[in-house]
C-alpha atoms as a PDB file:
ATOM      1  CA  UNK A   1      29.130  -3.474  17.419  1.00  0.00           C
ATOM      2  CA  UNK A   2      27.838  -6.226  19.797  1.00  0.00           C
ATOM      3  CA  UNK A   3      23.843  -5.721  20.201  1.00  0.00           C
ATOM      4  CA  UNK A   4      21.864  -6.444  22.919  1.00  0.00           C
ATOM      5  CA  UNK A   5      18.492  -7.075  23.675  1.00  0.00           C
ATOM      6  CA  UNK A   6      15.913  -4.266  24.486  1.00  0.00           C
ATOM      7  CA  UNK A   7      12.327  -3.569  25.450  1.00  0.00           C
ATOM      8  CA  UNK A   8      11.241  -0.412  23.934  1.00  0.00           C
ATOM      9  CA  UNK A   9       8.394   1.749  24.592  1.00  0.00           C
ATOM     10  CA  UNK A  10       7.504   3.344  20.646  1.00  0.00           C
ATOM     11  CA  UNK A  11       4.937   6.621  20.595  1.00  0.00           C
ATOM     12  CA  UNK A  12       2.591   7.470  17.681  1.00  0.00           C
ATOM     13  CA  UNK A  13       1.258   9.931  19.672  1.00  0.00           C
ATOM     14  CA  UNK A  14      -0.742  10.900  23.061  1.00  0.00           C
ATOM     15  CA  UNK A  15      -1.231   8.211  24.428  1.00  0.00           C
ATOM     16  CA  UNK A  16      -0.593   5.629  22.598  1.00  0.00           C
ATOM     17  CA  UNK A  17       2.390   3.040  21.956  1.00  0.00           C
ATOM     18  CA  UNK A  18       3.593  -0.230  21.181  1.00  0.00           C
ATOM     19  CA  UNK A  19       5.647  -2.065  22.843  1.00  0.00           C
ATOM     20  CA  UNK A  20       8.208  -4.552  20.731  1.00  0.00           C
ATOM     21  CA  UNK A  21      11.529  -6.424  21.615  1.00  0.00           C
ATOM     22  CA  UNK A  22      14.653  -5.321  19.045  1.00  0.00           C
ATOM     23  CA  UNK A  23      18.214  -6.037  18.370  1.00  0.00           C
ATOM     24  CA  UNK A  24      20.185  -3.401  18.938  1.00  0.00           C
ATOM     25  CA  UNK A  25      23.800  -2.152  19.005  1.00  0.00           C
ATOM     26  CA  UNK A  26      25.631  -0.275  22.003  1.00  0.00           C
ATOM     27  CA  UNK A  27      24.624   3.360  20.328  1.00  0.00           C
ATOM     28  CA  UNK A  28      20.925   2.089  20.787  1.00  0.00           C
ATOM     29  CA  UNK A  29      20.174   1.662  17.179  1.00  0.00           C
ATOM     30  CA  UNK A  30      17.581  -1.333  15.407  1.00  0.00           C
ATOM     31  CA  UNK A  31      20.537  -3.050  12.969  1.00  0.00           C
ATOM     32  CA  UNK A  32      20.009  -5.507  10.509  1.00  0.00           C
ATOM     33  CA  UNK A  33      17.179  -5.803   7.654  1.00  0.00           C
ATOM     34  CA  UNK A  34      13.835  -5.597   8.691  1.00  0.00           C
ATOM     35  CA  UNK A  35      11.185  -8.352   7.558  1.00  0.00           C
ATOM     36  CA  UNK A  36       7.853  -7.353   6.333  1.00  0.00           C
ATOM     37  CA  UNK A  37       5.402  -9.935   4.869  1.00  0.00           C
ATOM     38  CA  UNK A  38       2.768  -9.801   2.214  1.00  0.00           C
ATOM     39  CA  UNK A  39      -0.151 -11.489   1.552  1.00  0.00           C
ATOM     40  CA  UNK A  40      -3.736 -11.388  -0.221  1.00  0.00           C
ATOM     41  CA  UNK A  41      -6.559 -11.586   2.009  1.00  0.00           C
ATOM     42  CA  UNK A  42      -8.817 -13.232  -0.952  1.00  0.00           C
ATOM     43  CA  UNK A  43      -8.047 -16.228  -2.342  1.00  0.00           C
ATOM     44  CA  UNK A  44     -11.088 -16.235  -5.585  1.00  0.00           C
ATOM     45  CA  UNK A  45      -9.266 -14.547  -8.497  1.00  0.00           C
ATOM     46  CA  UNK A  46      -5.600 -14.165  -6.548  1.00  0.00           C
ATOM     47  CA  UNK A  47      -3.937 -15.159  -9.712  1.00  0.00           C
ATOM     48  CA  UNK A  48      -4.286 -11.634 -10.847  1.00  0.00           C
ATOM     49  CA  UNK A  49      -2.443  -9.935  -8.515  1.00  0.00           C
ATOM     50  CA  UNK A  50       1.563  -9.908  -9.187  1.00  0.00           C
ATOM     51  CA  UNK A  51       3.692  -9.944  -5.792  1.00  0.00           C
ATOM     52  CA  UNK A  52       5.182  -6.556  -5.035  1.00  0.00           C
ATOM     53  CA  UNK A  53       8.358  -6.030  -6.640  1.00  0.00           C
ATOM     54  CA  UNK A  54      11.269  -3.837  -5.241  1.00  0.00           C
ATOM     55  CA  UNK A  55      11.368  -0.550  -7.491  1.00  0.00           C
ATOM     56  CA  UNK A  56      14.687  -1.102 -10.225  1.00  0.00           C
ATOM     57  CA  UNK A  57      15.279   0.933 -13.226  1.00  0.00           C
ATOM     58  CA  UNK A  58      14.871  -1.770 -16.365  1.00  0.00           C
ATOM     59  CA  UNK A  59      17.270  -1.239 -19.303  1.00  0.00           C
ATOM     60  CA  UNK A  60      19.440   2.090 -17.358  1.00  0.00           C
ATOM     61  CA  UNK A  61      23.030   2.360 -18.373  1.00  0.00           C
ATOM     62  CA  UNK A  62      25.533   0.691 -16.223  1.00  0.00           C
ATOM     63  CA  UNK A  63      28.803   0.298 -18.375  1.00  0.00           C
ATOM     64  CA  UNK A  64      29.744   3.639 -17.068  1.00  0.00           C
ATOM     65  CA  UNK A  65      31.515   4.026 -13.448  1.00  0.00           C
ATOM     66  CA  UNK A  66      29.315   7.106 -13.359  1.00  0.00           C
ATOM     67  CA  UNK A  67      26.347   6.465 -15.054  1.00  0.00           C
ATOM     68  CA  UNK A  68      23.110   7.214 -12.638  1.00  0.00           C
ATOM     69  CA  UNK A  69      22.630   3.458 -12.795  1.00  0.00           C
ATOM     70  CA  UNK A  70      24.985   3.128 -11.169  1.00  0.00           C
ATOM     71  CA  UNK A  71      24.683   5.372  -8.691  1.00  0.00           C
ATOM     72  CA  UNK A  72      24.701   4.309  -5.419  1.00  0.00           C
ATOM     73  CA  UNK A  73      22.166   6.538  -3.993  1.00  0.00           C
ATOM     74  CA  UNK A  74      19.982   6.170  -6.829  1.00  0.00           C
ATOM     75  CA  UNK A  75      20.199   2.438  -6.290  1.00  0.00           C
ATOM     76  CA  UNK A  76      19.536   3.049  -2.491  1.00  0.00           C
ATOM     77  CA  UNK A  77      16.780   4.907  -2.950  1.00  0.00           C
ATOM     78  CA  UNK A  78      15.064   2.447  -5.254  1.00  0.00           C
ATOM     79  CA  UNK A  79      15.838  -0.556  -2.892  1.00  0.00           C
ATOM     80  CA  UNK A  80      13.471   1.073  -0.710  1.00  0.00           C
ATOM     81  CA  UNK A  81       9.996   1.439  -2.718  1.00  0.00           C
ATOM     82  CA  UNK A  82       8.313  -1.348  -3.861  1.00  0.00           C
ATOM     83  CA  UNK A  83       6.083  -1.496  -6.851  1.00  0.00           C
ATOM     84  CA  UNK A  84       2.151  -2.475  -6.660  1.00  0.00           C
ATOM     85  CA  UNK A  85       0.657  -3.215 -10.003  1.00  0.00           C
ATOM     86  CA  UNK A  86      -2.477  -2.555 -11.645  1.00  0.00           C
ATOM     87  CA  UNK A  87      -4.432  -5.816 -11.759  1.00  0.00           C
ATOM     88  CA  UNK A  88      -6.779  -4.956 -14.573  1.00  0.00           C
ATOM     89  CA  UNK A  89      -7.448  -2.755 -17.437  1.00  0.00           C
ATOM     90  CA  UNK A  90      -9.452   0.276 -17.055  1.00  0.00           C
ATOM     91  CA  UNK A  91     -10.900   3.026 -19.358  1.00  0.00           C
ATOM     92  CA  UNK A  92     -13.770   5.275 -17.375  1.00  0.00           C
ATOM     93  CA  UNK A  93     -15.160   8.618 -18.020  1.00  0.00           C
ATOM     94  CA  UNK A  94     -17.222  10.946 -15.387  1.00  0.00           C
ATOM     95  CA  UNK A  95     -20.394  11.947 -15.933  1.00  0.00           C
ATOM     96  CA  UNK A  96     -23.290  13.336 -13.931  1.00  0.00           C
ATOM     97  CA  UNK A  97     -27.034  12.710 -14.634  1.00  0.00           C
ATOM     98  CA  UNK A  98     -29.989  15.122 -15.448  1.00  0.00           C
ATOM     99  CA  UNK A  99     -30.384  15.551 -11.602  1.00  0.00           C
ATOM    100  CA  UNK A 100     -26.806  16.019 -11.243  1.00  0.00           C
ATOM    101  CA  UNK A 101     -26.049  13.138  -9.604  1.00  0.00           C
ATOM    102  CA  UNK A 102     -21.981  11.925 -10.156  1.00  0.00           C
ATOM    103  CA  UNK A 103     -21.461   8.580 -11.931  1.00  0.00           C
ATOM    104  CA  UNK A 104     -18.954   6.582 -14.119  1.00  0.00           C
ATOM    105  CA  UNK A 105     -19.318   5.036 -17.149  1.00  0.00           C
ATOM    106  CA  UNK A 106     -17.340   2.302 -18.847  1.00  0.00           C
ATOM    107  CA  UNK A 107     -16.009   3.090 -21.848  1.00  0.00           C
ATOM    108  CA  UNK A 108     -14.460  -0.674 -22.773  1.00  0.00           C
ATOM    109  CA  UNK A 109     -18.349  -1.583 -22.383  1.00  0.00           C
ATOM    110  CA  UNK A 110     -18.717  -4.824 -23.303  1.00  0.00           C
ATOM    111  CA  UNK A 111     -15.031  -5.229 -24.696  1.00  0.00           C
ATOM    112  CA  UNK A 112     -13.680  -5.189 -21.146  1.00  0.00           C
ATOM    113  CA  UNK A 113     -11.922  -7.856 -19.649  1.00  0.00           C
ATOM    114  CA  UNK A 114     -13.592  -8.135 -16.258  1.00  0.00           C
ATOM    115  CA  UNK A 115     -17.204  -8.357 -15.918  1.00  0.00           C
ATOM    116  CA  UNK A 116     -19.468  -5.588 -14.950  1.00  0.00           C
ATOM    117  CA  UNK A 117     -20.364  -7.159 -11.681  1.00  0.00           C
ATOM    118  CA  UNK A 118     -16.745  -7.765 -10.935  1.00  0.00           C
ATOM    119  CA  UNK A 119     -16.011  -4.461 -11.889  1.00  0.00           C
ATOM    120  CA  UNK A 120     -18.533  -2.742  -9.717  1.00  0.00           C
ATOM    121  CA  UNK A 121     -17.310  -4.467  -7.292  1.00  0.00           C
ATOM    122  CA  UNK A 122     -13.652  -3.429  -7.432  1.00  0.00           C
ATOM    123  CA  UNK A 123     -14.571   0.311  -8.741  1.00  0.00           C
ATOM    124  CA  UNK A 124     -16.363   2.737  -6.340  1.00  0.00           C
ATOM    125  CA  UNK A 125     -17.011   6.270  -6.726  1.00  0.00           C
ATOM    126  CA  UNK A 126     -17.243   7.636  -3.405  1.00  0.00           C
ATOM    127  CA  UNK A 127     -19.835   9.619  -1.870  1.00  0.00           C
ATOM    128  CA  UNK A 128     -19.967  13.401  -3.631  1.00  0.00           C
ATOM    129  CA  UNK A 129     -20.428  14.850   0.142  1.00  0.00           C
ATOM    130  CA  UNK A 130     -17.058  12.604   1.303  1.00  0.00           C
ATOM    131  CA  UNK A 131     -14.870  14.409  -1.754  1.00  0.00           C
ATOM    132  CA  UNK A 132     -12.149  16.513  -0.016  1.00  0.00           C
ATOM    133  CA  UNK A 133     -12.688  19.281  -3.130  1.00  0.00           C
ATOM    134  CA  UNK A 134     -16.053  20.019  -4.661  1.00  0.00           C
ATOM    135  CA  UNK A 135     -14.833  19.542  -8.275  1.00  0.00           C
ATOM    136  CA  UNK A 136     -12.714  16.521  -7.929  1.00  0.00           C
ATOM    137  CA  UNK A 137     -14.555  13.102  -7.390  1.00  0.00           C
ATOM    138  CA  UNK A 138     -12.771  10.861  -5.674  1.00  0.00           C
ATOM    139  CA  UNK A 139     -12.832   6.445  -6.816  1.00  0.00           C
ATOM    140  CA  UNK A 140     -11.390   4.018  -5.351  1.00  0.00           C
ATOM    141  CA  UNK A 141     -10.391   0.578  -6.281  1.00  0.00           C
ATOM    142  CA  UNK A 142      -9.956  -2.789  -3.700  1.00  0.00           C
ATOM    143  CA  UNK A 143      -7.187  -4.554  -3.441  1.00  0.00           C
ATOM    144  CA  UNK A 144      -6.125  -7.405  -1.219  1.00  0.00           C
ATOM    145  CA  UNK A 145      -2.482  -6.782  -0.743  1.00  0.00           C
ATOM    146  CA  UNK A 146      -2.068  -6.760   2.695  1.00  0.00           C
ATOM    147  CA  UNK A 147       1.141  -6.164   5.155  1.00  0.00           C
ATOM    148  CA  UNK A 148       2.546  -7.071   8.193  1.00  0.00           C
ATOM    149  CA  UNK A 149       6.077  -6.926  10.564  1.00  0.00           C
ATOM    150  CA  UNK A 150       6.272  -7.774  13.701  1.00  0.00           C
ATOM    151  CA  UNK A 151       8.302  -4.573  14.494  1.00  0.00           C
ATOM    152  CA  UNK A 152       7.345  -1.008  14.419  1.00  0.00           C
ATOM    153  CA  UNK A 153       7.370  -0.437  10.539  1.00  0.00           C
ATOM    154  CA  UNK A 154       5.184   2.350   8.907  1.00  0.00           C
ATOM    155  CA  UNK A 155       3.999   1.818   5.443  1.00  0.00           C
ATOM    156  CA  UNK A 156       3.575   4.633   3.357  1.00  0.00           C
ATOM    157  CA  UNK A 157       1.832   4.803  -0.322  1.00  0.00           C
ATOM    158  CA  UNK A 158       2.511   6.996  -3.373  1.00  0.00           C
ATOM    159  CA  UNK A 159       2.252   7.386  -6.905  1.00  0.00           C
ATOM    160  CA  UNK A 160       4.422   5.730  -9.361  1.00  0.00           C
ATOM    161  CA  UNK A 161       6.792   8.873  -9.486  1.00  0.00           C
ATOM    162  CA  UNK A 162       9.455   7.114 -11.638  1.00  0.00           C
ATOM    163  CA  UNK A 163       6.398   5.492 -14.354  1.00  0.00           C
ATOM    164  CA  UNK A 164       6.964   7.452 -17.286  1.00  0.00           C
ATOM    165  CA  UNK A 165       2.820   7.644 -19.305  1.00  0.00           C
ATOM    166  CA  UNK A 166       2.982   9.380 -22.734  1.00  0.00           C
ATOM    167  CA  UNK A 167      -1.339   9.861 -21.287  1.00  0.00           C
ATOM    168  CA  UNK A 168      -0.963  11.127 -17.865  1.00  0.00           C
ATOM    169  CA  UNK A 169      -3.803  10.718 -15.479  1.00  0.00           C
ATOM    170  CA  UNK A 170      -6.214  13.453 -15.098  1.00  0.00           C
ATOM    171  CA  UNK A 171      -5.046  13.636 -11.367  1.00  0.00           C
ATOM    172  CA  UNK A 172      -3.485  12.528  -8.263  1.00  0.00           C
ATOM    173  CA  UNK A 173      -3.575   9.465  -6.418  1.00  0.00           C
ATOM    174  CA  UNK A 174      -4.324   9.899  -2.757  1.00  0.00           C
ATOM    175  CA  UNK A 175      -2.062   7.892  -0.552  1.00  0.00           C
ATOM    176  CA  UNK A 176      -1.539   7.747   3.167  1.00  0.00           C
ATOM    177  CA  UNK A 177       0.791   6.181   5.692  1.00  0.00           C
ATOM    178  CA  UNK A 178       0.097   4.275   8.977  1.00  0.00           C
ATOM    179  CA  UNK A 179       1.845   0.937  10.747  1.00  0.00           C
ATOM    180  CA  UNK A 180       1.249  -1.925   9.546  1.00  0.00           C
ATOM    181  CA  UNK A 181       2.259  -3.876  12.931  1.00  0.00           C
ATOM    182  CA  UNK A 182      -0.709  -3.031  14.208  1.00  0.00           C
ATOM    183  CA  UNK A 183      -2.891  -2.155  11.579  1.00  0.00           C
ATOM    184  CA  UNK A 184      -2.404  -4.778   8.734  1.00  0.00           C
ATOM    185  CA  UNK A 185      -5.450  -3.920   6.526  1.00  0.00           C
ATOM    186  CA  UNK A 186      -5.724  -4.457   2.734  1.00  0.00           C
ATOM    187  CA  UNK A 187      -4.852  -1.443   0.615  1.00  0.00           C
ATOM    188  CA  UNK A 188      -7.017   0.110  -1.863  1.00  0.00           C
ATOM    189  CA  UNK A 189      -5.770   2.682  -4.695  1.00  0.00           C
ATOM    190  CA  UNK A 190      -7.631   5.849  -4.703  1.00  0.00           C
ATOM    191  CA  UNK A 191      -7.879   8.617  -7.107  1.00  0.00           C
ATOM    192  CA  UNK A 192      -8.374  12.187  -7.399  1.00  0.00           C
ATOM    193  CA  UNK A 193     -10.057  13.228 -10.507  1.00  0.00           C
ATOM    194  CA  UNK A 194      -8.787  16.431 -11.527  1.00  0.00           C
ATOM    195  CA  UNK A 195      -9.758  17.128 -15.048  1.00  0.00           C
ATOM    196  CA  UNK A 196     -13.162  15.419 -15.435  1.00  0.00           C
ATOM    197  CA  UNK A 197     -13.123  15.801 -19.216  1.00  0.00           C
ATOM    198  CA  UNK A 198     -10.170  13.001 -19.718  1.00  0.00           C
ATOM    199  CA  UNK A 199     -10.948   9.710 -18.931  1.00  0.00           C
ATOM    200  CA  UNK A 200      -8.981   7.713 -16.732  1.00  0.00           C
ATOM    201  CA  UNK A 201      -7.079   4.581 -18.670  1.00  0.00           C
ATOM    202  CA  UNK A 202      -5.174   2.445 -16.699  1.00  0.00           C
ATOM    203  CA  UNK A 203      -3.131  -1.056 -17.989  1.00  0.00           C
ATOM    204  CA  UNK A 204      -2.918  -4.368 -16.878  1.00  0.00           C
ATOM    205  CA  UNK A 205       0.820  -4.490 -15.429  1.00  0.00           C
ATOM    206  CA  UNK A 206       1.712  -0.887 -14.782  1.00  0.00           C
ATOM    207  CA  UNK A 207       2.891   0.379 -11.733  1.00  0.00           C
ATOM    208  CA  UNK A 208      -0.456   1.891  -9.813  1.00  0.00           C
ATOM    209  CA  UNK A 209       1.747   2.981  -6.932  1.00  0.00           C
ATOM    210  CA  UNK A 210       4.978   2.657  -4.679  1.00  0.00           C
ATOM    211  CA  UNK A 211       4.997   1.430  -0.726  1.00  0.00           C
ATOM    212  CA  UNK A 212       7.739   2.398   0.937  1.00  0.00           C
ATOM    213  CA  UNK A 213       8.436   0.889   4.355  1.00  0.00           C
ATOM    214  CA  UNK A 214       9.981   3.230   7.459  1.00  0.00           C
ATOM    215  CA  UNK A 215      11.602   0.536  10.042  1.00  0.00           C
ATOM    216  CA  UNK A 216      12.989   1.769  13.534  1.00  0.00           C
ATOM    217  CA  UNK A 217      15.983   3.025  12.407  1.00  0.00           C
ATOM    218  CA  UNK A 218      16.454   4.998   8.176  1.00  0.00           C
ATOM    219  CA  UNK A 219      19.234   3.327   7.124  1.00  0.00           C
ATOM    220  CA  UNK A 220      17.672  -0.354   7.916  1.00  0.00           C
ATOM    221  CA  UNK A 221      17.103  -2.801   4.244  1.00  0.00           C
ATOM    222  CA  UNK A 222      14.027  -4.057   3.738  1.00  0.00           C
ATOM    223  CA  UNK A 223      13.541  -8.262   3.636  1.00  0.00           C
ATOM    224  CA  UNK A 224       9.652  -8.860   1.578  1.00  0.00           C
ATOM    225  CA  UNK A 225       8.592 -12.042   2.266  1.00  0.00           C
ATOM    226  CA  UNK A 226       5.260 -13.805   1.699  1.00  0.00           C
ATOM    227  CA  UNK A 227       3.406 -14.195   4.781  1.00  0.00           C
ATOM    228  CA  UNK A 228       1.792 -17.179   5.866  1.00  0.00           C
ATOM    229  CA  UNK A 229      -2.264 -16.721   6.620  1.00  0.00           C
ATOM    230  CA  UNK A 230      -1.710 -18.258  10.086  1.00  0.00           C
ATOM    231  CA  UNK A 231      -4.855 -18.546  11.908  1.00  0.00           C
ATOM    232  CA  UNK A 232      -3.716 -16.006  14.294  1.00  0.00           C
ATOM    233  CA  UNK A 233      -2.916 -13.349  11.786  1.00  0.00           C
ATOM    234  CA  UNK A 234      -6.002 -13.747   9.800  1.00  0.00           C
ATOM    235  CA  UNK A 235      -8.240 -13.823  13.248  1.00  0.00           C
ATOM    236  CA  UNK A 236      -6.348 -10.322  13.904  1.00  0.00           C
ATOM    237  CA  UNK A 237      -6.938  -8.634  10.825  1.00  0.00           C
ATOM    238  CA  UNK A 238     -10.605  -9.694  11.412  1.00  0.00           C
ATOM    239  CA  UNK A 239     -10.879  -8.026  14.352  1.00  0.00           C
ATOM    240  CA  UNK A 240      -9.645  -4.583  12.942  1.00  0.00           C
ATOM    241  CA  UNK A 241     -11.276  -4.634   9.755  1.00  0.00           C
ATOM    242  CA  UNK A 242     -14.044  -2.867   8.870  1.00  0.00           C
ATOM    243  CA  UNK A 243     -13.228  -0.096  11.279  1.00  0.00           C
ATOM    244  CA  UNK A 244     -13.418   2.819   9.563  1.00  0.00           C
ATOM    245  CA  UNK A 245     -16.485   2.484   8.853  1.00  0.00           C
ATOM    246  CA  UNK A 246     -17.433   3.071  12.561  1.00  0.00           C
ATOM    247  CA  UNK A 247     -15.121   5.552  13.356  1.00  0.00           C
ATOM    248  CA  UNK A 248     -13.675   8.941  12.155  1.00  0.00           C
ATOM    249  CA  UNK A 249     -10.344   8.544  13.496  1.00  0.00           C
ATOM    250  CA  UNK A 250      -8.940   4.996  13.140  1.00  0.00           C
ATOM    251  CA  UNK A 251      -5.775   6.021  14.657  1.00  0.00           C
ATOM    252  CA  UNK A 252      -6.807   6.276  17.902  1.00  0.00           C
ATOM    253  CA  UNK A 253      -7.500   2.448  17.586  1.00  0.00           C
ATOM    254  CA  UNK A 254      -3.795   1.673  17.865  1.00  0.00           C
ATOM    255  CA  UNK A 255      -3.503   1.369  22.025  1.00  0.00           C
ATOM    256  CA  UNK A 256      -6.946  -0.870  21.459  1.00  0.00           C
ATOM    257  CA  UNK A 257      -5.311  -3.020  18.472  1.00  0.00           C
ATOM    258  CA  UNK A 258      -2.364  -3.418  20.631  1.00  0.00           C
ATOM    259  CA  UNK A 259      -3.735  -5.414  23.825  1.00  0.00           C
ATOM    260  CA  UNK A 260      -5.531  -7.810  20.858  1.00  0.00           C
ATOM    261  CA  UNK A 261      -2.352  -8.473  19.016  1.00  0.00           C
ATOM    262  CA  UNK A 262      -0.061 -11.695  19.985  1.00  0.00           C
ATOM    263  CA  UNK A 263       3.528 -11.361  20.110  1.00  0.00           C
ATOM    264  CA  UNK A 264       4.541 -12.566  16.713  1.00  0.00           C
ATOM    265  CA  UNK A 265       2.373 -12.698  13.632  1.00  0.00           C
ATOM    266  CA  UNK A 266       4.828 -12.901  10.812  1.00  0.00           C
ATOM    267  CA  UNK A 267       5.475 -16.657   9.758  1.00  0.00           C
ATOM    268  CA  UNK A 268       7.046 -16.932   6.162  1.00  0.00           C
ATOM    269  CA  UNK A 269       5.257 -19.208   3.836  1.00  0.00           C
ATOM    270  CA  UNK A 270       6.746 -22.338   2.502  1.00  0.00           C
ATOM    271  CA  UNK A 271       6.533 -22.951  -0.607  1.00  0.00           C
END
């Protein structure tokens, strides 16, 4: 169908929306793949960090017409996660001290990779009183993949459902979702600790978690590109970092981020 040109008026909620131009056909749906660009916001150590990759099933059987590697909603559904991985290796334990207090230790000691200060940098074990379940610490680790579209595109992170580990982790990752047209902030892995008597062992190269990206419109492709750190972007991402640390409810930031954003913020990098 011939599209058109429209203004739209998109909701998260009371009172607040964003405003965006898209390309749409005469039944009033977004057509055509959507573009959402990636980028680190460090540049010390970057080399670490592999680009996301789109989610495919390595070494599945596809001589068959109806093998499920074939499949084309299998394939469908994998075209639309995209695979972070972990940029170190990792081999903690939990432990508390004679007053109780929660702590970690690392058990690669001085046979790990990355340096303690580097480490404790990366690694965080957040505040006991901040844990959503008495009995399950929560850590986190920093990362500086960071996303951005200039159309209304929620990003939404998960565990690595379809990573087979012959170890599983002692417990569950704890993702979230939010826009990343108007809130491009770096992402960060966190993790529940269920069972506090297994350590937690991660590898350099394995999937720490999916990102799947929700566009105006389901049945819309996703287009990754790397983003260029325009000084525009990177002045925007500046002035909405750092805000949950002053607020409880970062959401209600949107209407605010909105009136500070320019137009257009996604330029692809040339290589």
């Amino acid at each position: 169908m011939k599209g058109h040109k429209e203004n739209k008026r998109l909701h998260f909620g009371a009172n607040m929306h964003f405003t965006m131009n898209y390309e749409r056909t005469t039944a009033g749906e977004a057509t055509g793949p959507v573009t959402v660009g990636w980028f680190l916001n460090l540049d010390t150590g970057a080399v670490i960090y592999d680009p996301p990759e789109r989610l495919r099933t390595e070494g599945s059987n596809r001589e068959h017409a109806k093998s499920a590697g074939r499949c084309p909603a299998v394939i469908n559904m994998e075209s639309r996660y995209f695979v972070i991985k972990s940029p170190i290796d990792l081999h903690l334990g939990f432990t508390r001290d004679e007053k109780g207090k929660p702590g970690l230790i690392n058990r690669l000691s001085t046979k790990s990779p990355v340096r303690a200060n580097k480490l404790n940098q990366m690694i965080s074990l957040t505040s006991e009183s901040e844990w959503r379940f008495p009995n399950r610490p929560m850590i986190q680790m920093s990362l500086p993949y960071t996303f951005i579209s200039d159309e209304l595109v929620y990003l939404t992170q998960i565990a690595a459902f379809a990573h087979y580990r012959p170890e599983p982790l002692p417990g569950t990752i704890f993702g979230g979702r939010f826009p990343i047209n108007v809130w491009p902030r770096p992402l960060m892995w966190a993790f529940e600790w269920h069972d506090t008597k297994k350590d937690l062992i991660l590898k350099r190269g394995e999937p720490l978690f999916y990102c799947q990206f929700e566009a105006d419109g389901p049945d819309r492709p996703v287009a990754m590109v790397k983003a260029d750190k325009t000084p525009e972007l990177m002045a925007y991402v500046e002035h909405i970092s750092g805000a949950v640390n002053y607020v409880n409810q970062t959401f209600s930031l949107f209407q605010a981020a909105e009136r500070a954003r320019p137009e257009s913020l996604l330029k692809k990098k040339q290589r």
